[in-house]
PDB file of N, CA and C in Angstrom:
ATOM      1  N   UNK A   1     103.441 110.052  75.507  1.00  0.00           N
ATOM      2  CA  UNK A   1     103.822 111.353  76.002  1.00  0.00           C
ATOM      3  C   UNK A   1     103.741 111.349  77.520  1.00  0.00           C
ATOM      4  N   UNK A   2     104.624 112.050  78.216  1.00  0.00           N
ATOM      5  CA  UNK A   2     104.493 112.351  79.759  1.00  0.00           C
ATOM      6  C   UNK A   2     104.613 113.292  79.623  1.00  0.00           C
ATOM      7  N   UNK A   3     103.373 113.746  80.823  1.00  0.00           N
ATOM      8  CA  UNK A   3     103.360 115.055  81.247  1.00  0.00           C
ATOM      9  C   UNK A   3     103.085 115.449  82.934  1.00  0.00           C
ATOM     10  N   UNK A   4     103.573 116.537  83.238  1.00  0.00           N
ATOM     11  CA  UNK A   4     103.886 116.569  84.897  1.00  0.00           C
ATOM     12  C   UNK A   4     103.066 117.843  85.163  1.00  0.00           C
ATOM     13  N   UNK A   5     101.693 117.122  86.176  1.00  0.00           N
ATOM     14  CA  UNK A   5     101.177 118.310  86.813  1.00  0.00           C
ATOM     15  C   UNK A   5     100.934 118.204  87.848  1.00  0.00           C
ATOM     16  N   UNK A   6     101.055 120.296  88.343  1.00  0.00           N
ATOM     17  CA  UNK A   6     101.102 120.459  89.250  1.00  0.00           C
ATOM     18  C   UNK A   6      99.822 120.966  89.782  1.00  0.00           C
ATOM     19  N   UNK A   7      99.230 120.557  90.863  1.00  0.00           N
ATOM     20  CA  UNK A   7      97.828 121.086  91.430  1.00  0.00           C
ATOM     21  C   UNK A   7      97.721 122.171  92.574  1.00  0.00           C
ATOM     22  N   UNK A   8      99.039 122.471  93.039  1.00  0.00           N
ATOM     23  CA  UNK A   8      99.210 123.798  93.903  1.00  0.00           C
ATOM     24  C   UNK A   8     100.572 123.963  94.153  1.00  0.00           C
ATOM     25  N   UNK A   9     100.645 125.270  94.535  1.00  0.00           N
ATOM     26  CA  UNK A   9     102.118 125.251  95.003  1.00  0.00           C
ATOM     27  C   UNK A   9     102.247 125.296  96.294  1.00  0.00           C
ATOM     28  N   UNK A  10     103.403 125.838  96.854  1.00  0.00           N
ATOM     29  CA  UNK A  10     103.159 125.612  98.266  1.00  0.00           C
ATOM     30  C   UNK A  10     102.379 126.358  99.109  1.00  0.00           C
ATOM     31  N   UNK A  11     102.024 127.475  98.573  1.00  0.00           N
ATOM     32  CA  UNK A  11     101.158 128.333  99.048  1.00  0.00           C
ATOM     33  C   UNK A  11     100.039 128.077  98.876  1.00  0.00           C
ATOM     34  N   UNK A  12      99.570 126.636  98.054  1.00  0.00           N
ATOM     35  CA  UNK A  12      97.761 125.942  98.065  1.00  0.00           C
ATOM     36  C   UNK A  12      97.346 127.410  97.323  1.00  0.00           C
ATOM     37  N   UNK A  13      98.069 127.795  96.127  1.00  0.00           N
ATOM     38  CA  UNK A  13      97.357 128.530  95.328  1.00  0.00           C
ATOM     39  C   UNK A  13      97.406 127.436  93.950  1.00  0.00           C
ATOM     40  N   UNK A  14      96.272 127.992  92.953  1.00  0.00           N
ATOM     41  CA  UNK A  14      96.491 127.166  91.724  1.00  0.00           C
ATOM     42  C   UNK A  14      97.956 127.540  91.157  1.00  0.00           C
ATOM     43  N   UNK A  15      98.750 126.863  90.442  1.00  0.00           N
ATOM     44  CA  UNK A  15     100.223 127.291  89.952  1.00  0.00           C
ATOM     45  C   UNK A  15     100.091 128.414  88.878  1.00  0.00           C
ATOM     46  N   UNK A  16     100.650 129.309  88.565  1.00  0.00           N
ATOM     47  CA  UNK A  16     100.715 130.144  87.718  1.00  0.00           C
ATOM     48  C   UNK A  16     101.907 130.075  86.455  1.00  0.00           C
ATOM     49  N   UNK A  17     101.486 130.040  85.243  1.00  0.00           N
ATOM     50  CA  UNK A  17     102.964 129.659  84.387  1.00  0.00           C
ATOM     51  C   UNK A  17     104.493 129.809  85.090  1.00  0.00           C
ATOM     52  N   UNK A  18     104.740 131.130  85.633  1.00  0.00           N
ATOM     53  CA  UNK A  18     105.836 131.466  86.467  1.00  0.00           C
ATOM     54  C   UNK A  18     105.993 130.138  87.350  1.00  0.00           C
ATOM     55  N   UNK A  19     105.294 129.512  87.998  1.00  0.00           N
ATOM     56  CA  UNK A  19     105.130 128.618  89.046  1.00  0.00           C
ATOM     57  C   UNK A  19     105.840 127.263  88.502  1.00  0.00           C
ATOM     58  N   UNK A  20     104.651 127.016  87.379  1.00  0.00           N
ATOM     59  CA  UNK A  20     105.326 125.639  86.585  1.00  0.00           C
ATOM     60  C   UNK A  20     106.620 125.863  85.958  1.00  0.00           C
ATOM     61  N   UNK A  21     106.983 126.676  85.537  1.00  0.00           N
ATOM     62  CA  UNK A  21     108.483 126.934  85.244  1.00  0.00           C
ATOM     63  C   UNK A  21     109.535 126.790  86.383  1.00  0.00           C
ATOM     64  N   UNK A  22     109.513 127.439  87.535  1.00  0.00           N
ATOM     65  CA  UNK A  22     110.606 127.246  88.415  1.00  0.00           C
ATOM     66  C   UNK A  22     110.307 125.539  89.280  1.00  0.00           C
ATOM     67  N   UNK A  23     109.081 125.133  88.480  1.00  0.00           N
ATOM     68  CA  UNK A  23     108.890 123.729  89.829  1.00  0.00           C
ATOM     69  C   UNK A  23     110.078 122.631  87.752  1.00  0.00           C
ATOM     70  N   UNK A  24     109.807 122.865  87.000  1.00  0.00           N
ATOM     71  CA  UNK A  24     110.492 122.274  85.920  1.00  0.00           C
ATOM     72  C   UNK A  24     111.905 122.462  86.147  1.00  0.00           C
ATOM     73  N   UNK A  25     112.100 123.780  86.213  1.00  0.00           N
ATOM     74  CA  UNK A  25     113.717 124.195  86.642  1.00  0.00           C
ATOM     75  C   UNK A  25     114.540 123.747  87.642  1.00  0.00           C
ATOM     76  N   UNK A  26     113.272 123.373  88.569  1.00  0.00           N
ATOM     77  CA  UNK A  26     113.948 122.867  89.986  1.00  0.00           C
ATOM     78  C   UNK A  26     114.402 121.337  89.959  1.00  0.00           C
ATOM     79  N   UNK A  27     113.571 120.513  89.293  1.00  0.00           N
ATOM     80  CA  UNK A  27     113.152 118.998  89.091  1.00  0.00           C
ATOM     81  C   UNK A  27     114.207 118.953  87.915  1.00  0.00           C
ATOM     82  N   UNK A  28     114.362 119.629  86.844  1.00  0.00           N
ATOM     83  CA  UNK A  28     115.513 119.264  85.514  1.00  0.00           C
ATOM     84  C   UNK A  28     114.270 118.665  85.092  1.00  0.00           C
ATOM     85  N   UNK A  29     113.117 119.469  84.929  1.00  0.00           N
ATOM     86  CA  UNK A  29     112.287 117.952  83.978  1.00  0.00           C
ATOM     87  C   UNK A  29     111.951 118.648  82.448  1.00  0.00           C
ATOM     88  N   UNK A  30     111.859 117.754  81.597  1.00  0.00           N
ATOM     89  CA  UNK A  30     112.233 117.599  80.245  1.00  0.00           C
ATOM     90  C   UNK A  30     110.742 117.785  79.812  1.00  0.00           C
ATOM     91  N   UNK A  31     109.376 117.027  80.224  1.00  0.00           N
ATOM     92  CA  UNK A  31     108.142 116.749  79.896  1.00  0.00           C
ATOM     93  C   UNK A  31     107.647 117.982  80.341  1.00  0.00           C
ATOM     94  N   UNK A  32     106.721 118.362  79.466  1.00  0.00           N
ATOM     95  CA  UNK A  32     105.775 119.338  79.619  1.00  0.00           C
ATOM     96  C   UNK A  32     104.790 119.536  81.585  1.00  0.00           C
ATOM     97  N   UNK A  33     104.996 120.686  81.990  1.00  0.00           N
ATOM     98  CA  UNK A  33     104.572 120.761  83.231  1.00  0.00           C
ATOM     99  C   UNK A  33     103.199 121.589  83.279  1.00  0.00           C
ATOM    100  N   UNK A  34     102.060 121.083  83.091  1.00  0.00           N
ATOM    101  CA  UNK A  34     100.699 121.591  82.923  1.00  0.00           C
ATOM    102  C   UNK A  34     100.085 122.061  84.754  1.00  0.00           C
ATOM    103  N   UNK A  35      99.256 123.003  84.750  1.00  0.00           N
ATOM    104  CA  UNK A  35      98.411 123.226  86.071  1.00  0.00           C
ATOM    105  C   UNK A  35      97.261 122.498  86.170  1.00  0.00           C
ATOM    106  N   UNK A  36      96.464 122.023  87.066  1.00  0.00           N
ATOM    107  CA  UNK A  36      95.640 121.738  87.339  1.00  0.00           C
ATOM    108  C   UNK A  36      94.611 122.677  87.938  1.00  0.00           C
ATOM    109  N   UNK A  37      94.257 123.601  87.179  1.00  0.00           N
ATOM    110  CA  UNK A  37      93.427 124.645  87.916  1.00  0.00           C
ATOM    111  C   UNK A  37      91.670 124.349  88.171  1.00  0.00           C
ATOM    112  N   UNK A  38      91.216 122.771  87.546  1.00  0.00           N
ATOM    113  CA  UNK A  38      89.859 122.596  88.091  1.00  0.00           C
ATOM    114  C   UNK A  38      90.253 121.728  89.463  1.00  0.00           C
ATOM    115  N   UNK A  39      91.381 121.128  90.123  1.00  0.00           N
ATOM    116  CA  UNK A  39      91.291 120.230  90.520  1.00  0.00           C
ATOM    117  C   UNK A  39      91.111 119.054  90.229  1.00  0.00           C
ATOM    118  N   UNK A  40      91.117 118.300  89.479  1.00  0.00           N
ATOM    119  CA  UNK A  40      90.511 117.190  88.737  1.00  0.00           C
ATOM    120  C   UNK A  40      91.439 115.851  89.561  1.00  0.00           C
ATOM    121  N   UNK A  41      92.911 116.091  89.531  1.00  0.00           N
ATOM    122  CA  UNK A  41      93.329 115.417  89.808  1.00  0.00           C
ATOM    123  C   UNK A  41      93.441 114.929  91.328  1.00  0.00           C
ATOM    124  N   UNK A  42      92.540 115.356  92.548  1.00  0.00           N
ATOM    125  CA  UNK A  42      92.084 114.971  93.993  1.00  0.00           C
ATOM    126  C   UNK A  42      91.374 114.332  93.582  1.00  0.00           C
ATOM    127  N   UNK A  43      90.604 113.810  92.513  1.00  0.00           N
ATOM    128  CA  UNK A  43      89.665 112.467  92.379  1.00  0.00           C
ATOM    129  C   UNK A  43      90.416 111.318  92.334  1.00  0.00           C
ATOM    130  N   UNK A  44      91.752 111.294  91.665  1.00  0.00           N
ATOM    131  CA  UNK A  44      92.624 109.891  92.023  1.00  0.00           C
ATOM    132  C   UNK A  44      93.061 110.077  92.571  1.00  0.00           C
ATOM    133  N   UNK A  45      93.923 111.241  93.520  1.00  0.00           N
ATOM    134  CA  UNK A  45      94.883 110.992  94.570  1.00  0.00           C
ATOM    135  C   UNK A  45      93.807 110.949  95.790  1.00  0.00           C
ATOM    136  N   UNK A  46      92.722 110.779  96.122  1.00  0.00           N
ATOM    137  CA  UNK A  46      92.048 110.346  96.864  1.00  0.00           C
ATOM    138  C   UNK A  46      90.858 109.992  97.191  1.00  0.00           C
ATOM    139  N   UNK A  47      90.092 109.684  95.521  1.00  0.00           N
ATOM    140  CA  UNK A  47      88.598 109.415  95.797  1.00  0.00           C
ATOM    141  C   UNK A  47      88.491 108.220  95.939  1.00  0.00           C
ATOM    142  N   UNK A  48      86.879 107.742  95.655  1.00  0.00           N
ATOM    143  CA  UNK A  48      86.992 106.368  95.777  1.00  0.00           C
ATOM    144  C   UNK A  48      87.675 104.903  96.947  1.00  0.00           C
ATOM    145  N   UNK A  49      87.161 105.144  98.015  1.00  0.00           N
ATOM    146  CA  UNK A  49      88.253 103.719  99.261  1.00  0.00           C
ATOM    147  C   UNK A  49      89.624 104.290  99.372  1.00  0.00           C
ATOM    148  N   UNK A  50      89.937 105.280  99.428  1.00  0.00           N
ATOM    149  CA  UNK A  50      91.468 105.900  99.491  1.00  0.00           C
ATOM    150  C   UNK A  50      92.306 106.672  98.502  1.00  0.00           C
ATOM    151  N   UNK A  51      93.645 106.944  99.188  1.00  0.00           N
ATOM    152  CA  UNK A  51      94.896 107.650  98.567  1.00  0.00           C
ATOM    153  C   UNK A  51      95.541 106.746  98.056  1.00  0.00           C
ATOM    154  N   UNK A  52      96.556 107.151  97.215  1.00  0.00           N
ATOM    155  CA  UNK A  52      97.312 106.901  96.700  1.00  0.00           C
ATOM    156  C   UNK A  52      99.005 108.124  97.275  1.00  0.00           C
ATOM    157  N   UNK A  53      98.570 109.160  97.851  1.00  0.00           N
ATOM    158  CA  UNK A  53      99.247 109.829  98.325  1.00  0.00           C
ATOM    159  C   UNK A  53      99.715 110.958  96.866  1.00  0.00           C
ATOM    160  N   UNK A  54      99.997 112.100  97.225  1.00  0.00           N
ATOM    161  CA  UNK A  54     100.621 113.056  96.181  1.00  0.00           C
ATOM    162  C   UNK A  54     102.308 113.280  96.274  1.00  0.00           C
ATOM    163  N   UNK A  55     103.076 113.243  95.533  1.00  0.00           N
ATOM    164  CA  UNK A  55     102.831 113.486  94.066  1.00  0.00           C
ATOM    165  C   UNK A  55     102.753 111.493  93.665  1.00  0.00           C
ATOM    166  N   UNK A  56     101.849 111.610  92.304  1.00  0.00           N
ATOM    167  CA  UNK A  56     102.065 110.533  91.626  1.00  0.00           C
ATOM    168  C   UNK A  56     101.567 110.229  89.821  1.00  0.00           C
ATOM    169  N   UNK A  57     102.295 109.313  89.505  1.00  0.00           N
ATOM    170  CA  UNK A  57     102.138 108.826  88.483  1.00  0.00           C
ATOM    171  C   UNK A  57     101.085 108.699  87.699  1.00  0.00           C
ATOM    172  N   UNK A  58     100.322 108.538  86.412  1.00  0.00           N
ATOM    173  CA  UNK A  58      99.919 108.162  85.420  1.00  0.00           C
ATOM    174  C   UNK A  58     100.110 108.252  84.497  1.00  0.00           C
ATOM    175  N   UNK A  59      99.808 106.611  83.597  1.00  0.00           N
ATOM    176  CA  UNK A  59     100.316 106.565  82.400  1.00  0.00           C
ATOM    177  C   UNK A  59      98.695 106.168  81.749  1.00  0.00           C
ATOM    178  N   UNK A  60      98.745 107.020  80.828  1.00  0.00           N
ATOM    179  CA  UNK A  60      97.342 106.406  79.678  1.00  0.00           C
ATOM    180  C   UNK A  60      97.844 106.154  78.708  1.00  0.00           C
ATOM    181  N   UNK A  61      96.913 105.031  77.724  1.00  0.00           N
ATOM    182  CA  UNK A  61      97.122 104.363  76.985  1.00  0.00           C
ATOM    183  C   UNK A  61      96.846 105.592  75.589  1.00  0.00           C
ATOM    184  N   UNK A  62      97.353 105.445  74.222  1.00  0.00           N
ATOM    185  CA  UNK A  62      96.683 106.168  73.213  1.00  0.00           C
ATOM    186  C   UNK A  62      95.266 106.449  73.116  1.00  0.00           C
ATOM    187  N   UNK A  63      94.290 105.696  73.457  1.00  0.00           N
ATOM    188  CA  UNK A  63      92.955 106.232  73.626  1.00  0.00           C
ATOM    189  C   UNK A  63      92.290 106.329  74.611  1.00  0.00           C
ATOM    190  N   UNK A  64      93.656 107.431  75.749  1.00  0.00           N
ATOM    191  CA  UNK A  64      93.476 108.345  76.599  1.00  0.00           C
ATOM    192  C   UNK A  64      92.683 107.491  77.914  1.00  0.00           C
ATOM    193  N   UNK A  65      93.174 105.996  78.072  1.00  0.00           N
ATOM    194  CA  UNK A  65      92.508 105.454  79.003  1.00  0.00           C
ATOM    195  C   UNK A  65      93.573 105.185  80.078  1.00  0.00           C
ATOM    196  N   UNK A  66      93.434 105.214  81.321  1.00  0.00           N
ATOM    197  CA  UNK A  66      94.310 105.047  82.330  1.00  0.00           C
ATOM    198  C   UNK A  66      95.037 103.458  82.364  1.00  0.00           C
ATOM    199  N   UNK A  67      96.465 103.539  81.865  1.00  0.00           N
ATOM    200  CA  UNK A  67      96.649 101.934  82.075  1.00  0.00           C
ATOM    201  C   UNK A  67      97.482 101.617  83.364  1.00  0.00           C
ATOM    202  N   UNK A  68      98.503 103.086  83.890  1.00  0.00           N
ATOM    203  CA  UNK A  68      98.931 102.376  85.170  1.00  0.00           C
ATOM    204  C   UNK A  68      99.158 103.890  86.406  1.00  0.00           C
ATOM    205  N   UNK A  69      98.737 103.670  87.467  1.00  0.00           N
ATOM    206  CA  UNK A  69      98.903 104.656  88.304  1.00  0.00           C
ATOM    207  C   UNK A  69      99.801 104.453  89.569  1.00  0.00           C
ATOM    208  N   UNK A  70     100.939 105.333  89.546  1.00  0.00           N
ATOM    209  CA  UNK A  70     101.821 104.816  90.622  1.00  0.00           C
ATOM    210  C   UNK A  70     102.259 105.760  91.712  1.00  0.00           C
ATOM    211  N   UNK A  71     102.086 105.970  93.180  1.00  0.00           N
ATOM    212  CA  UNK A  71     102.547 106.897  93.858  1.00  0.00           C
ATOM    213  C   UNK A  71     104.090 107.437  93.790  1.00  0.00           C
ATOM    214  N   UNK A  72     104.413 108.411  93.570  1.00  0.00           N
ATOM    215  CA  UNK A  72     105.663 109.194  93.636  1.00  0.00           C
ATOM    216  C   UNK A  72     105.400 109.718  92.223  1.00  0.00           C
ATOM    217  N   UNK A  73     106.544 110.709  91.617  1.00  0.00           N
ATOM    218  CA  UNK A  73     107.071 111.178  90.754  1.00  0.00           C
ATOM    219  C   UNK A  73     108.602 110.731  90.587  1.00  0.00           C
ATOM    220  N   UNK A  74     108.718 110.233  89.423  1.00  0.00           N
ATOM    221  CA  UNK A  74     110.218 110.565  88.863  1.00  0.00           C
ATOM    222  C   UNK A  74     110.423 110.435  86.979  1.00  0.00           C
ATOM    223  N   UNK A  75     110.828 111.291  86.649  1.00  0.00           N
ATOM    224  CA  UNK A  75     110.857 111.318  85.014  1.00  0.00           C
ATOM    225  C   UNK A  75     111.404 110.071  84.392  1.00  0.00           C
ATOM    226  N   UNK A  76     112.400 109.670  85.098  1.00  0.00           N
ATOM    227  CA  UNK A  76     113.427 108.374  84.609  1.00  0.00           C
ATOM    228  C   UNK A  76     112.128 107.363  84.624  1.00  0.00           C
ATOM    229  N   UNK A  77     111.511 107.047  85.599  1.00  0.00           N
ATOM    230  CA  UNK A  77     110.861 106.191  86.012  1.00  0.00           C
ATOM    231  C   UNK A  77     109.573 106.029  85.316  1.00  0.00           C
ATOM    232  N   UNK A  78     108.933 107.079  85.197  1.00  0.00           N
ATOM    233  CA  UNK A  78     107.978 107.386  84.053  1.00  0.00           C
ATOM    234  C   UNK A  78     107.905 106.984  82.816  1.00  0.00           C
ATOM    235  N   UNK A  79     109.038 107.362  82.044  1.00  0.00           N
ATOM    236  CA  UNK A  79     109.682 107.037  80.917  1.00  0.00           C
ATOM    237  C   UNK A  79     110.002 105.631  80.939  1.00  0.00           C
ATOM    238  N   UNK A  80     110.254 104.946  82.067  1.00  0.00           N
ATOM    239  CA  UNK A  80     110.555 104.184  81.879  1.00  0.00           C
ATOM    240  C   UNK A  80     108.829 102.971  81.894  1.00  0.00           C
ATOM    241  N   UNK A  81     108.000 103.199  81.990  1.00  0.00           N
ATOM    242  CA  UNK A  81     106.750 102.918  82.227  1.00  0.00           C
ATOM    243  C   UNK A  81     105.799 102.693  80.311  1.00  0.00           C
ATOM    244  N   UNK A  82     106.347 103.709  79.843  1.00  0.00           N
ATOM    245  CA  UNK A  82     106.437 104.074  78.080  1.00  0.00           C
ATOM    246  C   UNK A  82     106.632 102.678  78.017  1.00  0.00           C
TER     247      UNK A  82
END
């Protein structure tokens, strides 16, 4: 499964359903677009010895373990990672 989240909008507020809908509408994306409202995801885009830069990739394995993390977004590309 891919799924695309967003951790603020441009206004550095948490996204609001309304939010993730027009950022899906805008992108044509097909995969489910979830919020990030604890933050969770600034622990890989920059903990640990560095960034990776935002927006980006992950793919986990079926028992939800991280197998590949890649800077950017693109659905084709994602999918193509499956």
């Amino acid at each position: 499964m891919v799924l695309e989240v967003m951790i603020e909008t441009e206004n550095y507020t948490v996204p609001e359903q309304a939010d993730l809908e027009r950022w899906a509408n805008k992108y044509d994306l097909t995969m489910p677009v979830l919020s990030d409202e604890d933050g969770l995801i600034w622990d890989y885009a920059s903990g640990e010895g560095g960034s990776i830069g935002l927006p980006f990739t992950v793919v986990m394995d079926r028992g939800v373990v991280i197998d590949t993390i890649q800077s950017g977004a693109n659905s084709r590309r994602a999918e193509s990672l499956l």
